[in-house]
N, C-alpha and C. Protein backbone atom coordinates (compact mmCIF):
# COMPACT_ATOMS: atom_id res chain seq x y z
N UNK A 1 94.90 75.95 101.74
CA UNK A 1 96.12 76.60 102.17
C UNK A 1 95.92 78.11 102.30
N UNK A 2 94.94 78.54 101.57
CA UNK A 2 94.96 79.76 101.20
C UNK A 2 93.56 80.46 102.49
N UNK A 3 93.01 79.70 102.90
CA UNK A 3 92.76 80.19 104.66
C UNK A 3 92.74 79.87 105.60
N UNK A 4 94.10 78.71 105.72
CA UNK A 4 95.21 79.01 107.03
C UNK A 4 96.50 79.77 107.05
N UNK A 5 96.13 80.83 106.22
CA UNK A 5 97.03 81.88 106.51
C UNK A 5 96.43 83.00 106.31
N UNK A 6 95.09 83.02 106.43
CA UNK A 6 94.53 84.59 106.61
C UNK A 6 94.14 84.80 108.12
N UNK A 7 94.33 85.90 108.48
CA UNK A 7 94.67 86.78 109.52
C UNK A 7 96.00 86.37 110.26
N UNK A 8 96.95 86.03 109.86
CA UNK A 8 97.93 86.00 110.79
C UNK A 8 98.63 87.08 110.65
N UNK A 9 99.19 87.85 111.53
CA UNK A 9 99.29 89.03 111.33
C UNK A 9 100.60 89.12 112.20
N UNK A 10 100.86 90.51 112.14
CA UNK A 10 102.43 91.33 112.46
C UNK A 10 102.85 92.19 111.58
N UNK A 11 104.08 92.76 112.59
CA UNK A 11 104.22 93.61 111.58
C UNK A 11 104.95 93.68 110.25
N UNK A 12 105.76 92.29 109.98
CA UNK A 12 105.82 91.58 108.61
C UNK A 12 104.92 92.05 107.56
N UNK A 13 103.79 90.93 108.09
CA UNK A 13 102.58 91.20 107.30
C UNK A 13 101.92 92.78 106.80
N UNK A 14 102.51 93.85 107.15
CA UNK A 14 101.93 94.98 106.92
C UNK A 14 102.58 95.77 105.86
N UNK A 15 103.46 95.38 105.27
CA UNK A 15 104.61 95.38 104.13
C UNK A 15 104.38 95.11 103.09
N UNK A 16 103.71 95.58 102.00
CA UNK A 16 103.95 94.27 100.73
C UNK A 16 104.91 94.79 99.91
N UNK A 17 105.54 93.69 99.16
CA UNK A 17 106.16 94.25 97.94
C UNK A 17 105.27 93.45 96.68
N UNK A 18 105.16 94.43 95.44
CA UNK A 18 103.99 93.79 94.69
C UNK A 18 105.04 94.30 93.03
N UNK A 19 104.58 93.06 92.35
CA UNK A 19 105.39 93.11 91.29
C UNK A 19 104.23 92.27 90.13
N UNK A 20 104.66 92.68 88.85
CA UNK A 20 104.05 91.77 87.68
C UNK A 20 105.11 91.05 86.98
N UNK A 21 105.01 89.71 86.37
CA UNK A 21 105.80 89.27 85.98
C UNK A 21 105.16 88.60 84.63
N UNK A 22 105.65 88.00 83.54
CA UNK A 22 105.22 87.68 82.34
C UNK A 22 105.38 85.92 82.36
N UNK A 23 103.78 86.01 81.08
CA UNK A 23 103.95 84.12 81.35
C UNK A 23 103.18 84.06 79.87
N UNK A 24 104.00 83.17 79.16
CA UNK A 24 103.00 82.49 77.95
C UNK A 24 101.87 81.96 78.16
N UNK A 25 100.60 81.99 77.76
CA UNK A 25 99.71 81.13 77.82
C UNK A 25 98.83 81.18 76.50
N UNK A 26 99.25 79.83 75.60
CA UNK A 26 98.31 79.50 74.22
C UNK A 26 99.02 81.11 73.41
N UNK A 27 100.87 81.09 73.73
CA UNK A 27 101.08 81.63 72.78
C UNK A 27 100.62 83.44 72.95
N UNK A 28 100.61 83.51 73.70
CA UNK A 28 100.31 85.23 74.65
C UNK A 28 100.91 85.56 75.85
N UNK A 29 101.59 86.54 75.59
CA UNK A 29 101.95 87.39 76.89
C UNK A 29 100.62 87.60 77.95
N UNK A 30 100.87 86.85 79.51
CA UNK A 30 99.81 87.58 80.47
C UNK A 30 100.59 87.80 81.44
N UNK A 31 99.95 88.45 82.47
CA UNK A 31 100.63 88.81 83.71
C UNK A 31 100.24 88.14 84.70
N UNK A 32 101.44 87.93 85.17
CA UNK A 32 101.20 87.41 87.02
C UNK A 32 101.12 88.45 87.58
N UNK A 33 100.50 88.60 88.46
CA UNK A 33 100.61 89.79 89.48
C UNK A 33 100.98 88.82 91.11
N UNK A 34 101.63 89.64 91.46
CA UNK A 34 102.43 88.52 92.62
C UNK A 34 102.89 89.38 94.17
N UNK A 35 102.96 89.36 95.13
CA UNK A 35 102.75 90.45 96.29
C UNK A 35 103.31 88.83 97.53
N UNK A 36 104.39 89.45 98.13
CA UNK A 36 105.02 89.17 99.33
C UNK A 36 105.41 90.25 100.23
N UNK A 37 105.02 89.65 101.26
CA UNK A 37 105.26 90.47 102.63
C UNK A 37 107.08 90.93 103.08
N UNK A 38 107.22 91.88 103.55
CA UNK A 38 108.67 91.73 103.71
C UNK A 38 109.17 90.90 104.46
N UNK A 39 108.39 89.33 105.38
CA UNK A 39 109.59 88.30 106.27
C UNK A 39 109.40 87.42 104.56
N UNK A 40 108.66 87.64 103.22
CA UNK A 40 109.17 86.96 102.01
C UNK A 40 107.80 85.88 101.95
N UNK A 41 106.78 85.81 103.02
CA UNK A 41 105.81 85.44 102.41
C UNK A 41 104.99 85.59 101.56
N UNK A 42 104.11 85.01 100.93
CA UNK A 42 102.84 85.26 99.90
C UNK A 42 101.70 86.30 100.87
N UNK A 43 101.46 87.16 99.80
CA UNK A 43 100.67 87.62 100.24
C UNK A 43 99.44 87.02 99.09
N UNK A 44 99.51 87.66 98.01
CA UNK A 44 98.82 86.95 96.79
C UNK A 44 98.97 86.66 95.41
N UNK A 45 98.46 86.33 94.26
CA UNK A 45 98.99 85.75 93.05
C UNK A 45 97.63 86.41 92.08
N UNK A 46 98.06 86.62 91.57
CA UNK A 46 96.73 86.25 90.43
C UNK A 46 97.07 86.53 89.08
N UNK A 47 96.44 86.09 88.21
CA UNK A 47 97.01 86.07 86.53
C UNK A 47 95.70 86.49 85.96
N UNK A 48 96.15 87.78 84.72
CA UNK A 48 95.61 88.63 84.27
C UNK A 48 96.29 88.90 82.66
N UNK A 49 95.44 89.13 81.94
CA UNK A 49 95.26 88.87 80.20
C UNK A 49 95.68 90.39 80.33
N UNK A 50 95.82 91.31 81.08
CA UNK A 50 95.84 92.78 80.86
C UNK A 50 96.56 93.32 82.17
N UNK A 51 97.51 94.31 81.95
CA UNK A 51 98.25 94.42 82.57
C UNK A 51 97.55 96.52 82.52
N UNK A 52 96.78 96.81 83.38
CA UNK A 52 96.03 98.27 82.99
C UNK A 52 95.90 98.44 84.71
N UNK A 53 94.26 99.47 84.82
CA UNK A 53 94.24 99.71 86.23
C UNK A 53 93.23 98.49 86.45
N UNK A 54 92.32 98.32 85.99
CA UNK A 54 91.34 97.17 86.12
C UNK A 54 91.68 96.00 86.93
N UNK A 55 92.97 95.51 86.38
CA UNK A 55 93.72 94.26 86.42
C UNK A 55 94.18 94.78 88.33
N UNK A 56 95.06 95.54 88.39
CA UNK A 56 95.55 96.00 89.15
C UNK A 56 95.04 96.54 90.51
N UNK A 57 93.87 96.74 90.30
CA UNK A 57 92.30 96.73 91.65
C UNK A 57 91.76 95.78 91.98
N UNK A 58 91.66 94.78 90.92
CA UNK A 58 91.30 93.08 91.09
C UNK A 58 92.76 92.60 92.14
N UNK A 59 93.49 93.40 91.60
CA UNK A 59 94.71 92.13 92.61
C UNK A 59 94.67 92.90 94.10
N UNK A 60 94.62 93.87 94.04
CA UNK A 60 94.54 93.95 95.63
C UNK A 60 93.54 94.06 96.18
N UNK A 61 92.57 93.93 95.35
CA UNK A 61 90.95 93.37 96.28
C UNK A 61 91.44 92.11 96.50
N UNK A 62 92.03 91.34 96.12
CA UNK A 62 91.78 89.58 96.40
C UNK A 62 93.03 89.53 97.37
N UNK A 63 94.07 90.51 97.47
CA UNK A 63 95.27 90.41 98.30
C UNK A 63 94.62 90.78 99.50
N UNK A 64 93.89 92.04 99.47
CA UNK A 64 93.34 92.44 101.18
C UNK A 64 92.20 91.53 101.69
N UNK A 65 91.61 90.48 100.38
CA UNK A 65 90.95 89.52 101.26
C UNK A 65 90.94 88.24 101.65
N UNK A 66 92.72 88.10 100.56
CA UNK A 66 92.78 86.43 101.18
C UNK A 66 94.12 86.43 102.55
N UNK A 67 94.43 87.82 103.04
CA UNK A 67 95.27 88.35 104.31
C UNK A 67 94.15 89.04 105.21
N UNK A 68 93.27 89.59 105.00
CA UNK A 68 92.17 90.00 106.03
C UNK A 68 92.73 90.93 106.50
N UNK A 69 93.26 91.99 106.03
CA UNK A 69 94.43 93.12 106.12
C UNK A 69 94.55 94.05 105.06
N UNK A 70 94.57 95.40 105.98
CA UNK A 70 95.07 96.54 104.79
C UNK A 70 96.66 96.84 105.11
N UNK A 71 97.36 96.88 104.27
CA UNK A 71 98.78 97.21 104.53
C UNK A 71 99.15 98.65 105.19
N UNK A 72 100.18 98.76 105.74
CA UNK A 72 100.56 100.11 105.65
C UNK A 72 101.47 101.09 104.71
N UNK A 73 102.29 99.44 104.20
CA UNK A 73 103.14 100.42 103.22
C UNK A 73 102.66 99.90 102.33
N UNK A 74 103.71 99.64 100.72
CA UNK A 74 103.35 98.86 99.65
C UNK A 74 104.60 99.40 98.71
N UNK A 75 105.49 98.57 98.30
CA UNK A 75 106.48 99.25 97.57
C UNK A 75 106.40 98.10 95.70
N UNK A 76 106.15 99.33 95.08
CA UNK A 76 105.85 98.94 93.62
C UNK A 76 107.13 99.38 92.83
N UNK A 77 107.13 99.15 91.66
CA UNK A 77 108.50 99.62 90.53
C UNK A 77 107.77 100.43 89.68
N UNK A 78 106.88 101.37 90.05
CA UNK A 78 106.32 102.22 89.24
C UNK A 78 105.50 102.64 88.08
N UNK A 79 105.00 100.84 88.07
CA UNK A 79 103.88 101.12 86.78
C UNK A 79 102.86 102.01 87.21
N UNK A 80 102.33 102.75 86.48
CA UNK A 80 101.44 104.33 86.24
C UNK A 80 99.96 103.73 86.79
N UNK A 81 99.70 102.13 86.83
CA UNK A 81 98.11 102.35 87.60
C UNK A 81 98.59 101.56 89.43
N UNK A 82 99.56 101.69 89.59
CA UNK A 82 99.78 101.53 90.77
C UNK A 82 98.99 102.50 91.76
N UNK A 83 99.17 103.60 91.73
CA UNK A 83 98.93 104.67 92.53
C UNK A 83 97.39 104.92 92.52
N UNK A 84 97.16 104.56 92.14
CA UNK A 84 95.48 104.96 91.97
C UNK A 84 94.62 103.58 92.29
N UNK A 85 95.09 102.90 92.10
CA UNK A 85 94.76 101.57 92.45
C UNK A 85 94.74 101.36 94.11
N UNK A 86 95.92 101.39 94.50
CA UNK A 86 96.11 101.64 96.03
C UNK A 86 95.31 102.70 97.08
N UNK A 87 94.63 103.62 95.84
CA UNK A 87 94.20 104.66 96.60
C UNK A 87 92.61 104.17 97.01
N UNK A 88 92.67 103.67 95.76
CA UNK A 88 91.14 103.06 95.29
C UNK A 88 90.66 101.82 96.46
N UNK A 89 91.78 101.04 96.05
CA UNK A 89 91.05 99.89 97.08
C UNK A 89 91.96 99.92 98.69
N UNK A 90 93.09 100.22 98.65
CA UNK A 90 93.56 99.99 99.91
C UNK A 90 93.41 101.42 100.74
N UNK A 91 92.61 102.09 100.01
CA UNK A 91 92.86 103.73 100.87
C UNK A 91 94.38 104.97 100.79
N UNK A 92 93.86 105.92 101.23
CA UNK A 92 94.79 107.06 101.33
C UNK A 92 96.08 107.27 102.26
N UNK A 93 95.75 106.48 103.19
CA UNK A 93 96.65 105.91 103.89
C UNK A 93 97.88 105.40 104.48
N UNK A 94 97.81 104.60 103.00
CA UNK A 94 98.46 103.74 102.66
C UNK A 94 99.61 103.84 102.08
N UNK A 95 101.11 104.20 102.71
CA UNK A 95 102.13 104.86 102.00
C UNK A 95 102.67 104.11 100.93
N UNK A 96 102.96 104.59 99.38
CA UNK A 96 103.33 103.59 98.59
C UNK A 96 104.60 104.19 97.78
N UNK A 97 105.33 103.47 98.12
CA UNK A 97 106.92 103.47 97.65
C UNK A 97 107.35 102.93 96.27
N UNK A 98 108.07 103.36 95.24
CA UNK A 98 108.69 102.58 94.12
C UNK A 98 109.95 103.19 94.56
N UNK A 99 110.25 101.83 94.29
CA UNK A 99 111.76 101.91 93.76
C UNK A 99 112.10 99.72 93.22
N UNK A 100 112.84 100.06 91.96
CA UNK A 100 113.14 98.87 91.82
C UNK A 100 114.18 98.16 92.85
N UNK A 101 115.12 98.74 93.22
CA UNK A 101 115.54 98.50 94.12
C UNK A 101 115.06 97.14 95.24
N UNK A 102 114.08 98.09 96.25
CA UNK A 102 113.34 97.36 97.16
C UNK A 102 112.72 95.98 96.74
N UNK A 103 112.60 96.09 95.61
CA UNK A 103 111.33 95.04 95.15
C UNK A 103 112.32 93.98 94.72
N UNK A 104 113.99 93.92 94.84
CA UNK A 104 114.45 92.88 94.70
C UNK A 104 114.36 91.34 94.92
N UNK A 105 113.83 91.47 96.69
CA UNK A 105 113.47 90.23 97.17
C UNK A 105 112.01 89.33 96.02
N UNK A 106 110.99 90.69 95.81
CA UNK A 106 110.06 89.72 95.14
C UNK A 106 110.60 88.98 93.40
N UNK A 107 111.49 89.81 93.18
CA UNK A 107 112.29 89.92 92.04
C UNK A 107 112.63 88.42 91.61
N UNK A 108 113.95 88.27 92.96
CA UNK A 108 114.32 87.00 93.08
C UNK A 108 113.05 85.70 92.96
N UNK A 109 111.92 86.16 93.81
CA UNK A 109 110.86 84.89 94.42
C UNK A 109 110.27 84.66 93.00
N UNK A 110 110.13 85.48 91.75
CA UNK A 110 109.71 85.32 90.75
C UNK A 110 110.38 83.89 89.95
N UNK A 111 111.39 83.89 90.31
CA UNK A 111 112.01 82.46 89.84
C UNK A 111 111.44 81.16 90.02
N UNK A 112 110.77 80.90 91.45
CA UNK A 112 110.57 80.11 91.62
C UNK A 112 109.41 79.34 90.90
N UNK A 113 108.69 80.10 90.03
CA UNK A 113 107.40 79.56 89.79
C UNK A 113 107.73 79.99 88.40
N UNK A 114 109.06 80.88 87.57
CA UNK A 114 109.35 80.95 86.40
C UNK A 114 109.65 79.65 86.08
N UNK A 115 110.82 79.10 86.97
CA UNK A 115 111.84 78.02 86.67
C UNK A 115 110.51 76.71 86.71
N UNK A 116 109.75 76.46 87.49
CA UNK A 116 108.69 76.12 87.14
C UNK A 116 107.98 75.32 85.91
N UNK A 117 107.71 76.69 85.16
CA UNK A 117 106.60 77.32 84.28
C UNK A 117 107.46 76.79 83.25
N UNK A 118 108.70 76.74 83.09
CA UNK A 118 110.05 76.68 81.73
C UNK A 118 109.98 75.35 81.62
N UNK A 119 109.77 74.41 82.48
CA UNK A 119 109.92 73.04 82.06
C UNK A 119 108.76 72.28 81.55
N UNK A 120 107.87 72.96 82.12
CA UNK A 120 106.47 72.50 81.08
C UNK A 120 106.08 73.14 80.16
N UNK A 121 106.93 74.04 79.48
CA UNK A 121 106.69 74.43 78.31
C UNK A 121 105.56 75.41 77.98
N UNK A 122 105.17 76.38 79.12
CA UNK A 122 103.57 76.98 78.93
C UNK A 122 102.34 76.44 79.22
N UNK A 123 101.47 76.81 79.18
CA UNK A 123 100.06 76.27 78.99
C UNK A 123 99.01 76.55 78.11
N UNK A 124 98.43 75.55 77.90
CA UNK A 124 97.12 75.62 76.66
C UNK A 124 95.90 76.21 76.79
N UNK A 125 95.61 76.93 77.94
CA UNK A 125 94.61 77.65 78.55
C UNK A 125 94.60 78.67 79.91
N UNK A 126 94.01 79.91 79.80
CA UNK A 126 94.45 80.20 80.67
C UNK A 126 93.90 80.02 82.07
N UNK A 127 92.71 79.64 82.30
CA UNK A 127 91.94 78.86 83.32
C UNK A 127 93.47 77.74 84.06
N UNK A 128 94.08 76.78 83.16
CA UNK A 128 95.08 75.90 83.74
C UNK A 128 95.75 76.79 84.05
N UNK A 129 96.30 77.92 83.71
CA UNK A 129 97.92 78.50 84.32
C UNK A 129 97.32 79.55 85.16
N UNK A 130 96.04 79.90 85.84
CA UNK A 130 95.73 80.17 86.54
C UNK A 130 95.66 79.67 87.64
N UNK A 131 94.83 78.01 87.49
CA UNK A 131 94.89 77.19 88.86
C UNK A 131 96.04 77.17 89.35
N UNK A 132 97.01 76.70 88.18
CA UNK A 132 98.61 76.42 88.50
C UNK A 132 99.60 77.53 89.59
N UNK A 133 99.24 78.51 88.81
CA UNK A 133 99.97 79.61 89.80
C UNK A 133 99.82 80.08 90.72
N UNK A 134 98.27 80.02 91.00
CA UNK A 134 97.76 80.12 92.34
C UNK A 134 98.66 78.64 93.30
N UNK A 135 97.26 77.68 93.19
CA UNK A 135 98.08 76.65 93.72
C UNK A 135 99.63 76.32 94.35
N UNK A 136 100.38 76.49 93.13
CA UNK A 136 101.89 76.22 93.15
C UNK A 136 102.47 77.66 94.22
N UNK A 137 102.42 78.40 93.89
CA UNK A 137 102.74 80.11 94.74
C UNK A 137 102.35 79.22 96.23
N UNK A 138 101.28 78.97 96.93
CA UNK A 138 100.58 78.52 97.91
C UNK A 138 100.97 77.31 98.64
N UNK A 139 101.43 76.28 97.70
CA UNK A 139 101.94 75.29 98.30
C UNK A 139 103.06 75.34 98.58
N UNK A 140 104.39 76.30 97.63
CA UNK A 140 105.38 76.75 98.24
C UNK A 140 105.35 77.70 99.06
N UNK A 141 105.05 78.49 99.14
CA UNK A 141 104.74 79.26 100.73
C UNK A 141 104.44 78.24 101.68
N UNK A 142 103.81 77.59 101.61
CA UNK A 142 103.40 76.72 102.71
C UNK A 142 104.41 75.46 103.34
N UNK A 143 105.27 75.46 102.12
CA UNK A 143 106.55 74.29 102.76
C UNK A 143 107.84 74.90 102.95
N UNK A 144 107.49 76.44 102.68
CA UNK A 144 109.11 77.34 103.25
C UNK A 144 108.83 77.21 104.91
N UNK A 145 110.46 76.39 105.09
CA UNK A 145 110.72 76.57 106.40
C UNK A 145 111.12 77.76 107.39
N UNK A 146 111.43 78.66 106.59
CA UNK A 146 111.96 80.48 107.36
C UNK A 146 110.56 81.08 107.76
N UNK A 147 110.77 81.38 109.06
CA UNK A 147 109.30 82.52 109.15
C UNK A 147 109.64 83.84 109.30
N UNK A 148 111.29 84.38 108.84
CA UNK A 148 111.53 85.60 108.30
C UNK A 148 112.73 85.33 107.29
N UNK A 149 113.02 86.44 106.62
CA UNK A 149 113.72 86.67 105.55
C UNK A 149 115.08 86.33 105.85
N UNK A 150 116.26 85.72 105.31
CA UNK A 150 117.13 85.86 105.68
C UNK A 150 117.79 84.74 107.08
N UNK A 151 116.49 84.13 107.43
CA UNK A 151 116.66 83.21 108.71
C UNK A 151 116.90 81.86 108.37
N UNK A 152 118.09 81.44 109.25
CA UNK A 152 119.04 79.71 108.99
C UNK A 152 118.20 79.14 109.75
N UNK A 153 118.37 77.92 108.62
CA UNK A 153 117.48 77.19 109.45
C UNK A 153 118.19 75.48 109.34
N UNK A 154 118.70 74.67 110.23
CA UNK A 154 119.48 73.74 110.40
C UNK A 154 118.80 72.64 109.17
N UNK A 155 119.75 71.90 109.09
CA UNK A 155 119.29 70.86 107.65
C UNK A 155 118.44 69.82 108.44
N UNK A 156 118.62 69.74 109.64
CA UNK A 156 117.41 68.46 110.36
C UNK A 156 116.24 69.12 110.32
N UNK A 157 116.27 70.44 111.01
CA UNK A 157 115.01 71.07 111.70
C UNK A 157 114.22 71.34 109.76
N UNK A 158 115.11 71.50 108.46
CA UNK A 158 113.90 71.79 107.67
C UNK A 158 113.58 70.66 107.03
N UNK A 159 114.35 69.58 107.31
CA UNK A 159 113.84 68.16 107.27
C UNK A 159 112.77 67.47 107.88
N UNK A 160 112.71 67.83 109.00
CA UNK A 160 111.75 67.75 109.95
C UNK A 160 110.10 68.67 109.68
N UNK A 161 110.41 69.27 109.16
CA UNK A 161 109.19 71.02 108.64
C UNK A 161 108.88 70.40 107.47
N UNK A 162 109.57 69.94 106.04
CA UNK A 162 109.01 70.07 105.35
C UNK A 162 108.18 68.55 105.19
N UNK A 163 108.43 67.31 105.87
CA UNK A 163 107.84 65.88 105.95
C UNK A 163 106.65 66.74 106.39
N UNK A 164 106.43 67.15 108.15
CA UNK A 164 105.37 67.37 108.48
C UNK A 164 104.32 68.44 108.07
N UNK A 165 104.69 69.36 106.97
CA UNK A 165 104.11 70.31 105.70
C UNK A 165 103.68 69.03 104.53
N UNK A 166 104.43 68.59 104.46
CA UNK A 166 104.19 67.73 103.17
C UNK A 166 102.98 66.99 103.71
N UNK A 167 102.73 66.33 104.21
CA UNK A 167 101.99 65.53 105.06
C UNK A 167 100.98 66.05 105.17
N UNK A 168 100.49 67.01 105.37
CA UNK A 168 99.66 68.16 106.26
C UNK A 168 98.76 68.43 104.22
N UNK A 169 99.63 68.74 104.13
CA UNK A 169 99.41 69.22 102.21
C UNK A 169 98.92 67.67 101.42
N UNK A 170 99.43 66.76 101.89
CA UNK A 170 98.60 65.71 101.02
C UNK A 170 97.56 65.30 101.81
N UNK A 171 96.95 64.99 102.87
CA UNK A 171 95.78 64.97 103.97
C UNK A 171 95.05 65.81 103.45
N UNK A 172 95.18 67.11 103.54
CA UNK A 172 94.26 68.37 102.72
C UNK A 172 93.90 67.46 101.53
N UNK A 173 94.84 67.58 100.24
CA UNK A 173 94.34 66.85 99.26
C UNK A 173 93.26 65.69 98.81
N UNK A 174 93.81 64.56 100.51
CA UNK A 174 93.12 63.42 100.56
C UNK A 174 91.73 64.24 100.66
N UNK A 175 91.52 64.68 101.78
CA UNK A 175 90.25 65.09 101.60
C UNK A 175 89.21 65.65 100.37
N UNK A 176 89.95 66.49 100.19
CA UNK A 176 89.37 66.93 99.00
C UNK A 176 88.93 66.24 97.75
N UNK A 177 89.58 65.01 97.72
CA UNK A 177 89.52 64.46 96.56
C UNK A 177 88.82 62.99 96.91
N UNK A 178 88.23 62.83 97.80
CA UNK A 178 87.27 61.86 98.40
C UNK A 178 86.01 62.07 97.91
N UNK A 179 85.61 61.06 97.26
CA UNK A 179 84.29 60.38 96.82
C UNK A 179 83.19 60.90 97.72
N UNK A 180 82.21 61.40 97.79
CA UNK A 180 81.02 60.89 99.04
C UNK A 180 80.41 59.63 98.88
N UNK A 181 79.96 59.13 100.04
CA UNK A 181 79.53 57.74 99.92
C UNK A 181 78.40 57.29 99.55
N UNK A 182 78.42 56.89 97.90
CA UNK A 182 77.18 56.33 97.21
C UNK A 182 76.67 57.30 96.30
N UNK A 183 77.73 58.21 96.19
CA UNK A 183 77.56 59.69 95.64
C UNK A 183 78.07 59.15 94.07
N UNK A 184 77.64 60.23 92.87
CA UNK A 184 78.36 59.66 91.81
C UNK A 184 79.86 59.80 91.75
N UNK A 185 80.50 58.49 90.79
CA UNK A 185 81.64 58.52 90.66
C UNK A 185 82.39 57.65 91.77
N UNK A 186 81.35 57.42 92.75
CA UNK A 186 82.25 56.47 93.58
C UNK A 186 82.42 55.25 93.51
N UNK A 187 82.79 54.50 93.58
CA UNK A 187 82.75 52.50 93.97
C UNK A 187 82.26 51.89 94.71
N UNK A 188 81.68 50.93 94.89
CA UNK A 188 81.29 50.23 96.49
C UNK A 188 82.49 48.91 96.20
N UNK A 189 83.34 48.34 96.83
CA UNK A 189 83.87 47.18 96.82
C UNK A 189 83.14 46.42 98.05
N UNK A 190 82.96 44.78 97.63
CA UNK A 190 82.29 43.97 98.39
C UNK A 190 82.91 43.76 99.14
């Protein structure tokens, strides 16, 4: 999922809003680090034991390379290694805005993978709530029917979008999770 949506581009895509959000794992505070475009897509995810500048150069190295894109803007809520981080990996360029305000929309999108995260109770490692958040972030991006913010979309037509997403998302899977033939772990039936 995560490269059939690199390079698609516009001027959506040149927007991020980038936020950290908090997650138990084995009984510890870590961070999500989490970045949507302003039509409210994913840009990227990643989960981090440290919330410093380190953490914060890792996420937008992996944001400018799983979009194949440097942004133009970038609007943050003002944590102190923002700015240097941006300078560092995305360039000088690169105009970067705080205000909590703006960053509402990602604010809200944080729910989706909180509300999530609350019913399974955490995780026992952080390797699992890594795959998880990646993954999960990715597969919902991938079955939102809006291709901008704010856009109606009829109850047939996202009926229609999300069967043929769904579909599309378990095929991927099938594949992936196919045996090779005569390879270990597989079966022969007579």
């Amino acid at each position: 999922l995560r490269q059939r949506r690199c390079g698609k581009g516009g001027a959506g895509r040149r927007h991020w809003h980038v936020d950290e959000t908090y997650l138990k794992v084995r009984g510890r505070w870590c961070y999500l680090y989490r970045a949507i475009d302003r039509n409210g897509d994913l840009v990227d995810t990643m989960l981090s034991e440290h919330r410093d500048m380190a953490a914060a150069q890792a996420f937008f190295r992996s944001a400018k390379a799983a979009t194949g894109i440097v942004p133009d803007r970038v609007t943050t809520d003002g944590h102190g290694s923002y700015p240097r981080a941006i300078r560092r990996v995305l360039g000088r360029r690169v105009v970067h805005r705080t205000s909590a305000y703006k960053n509402n929309g990602l604010e809200q999108d944080h729910r989706g993978v909180k509300g999530r995260i609350r019913c399974m109770r955490g995780f026992k490692s952080f390797a699992a709530a890594e795959r998880f958040c990646r993954g999960y972030d990715e597969l919902r991006n991938f079955l939102r029917p809006r291709t901008h913010h704010n856009q109606h979309v009829p109850a047939n037509r996202r009926r229609l979008l999300h069967l043929r997403r769904a579909s599309c998302a378990l095929a991927m899977l099938e594949v992936d999770f196919l045996p090779e033939s005569g390879g270990v772990g597989s079966e022969r039936h007579a």
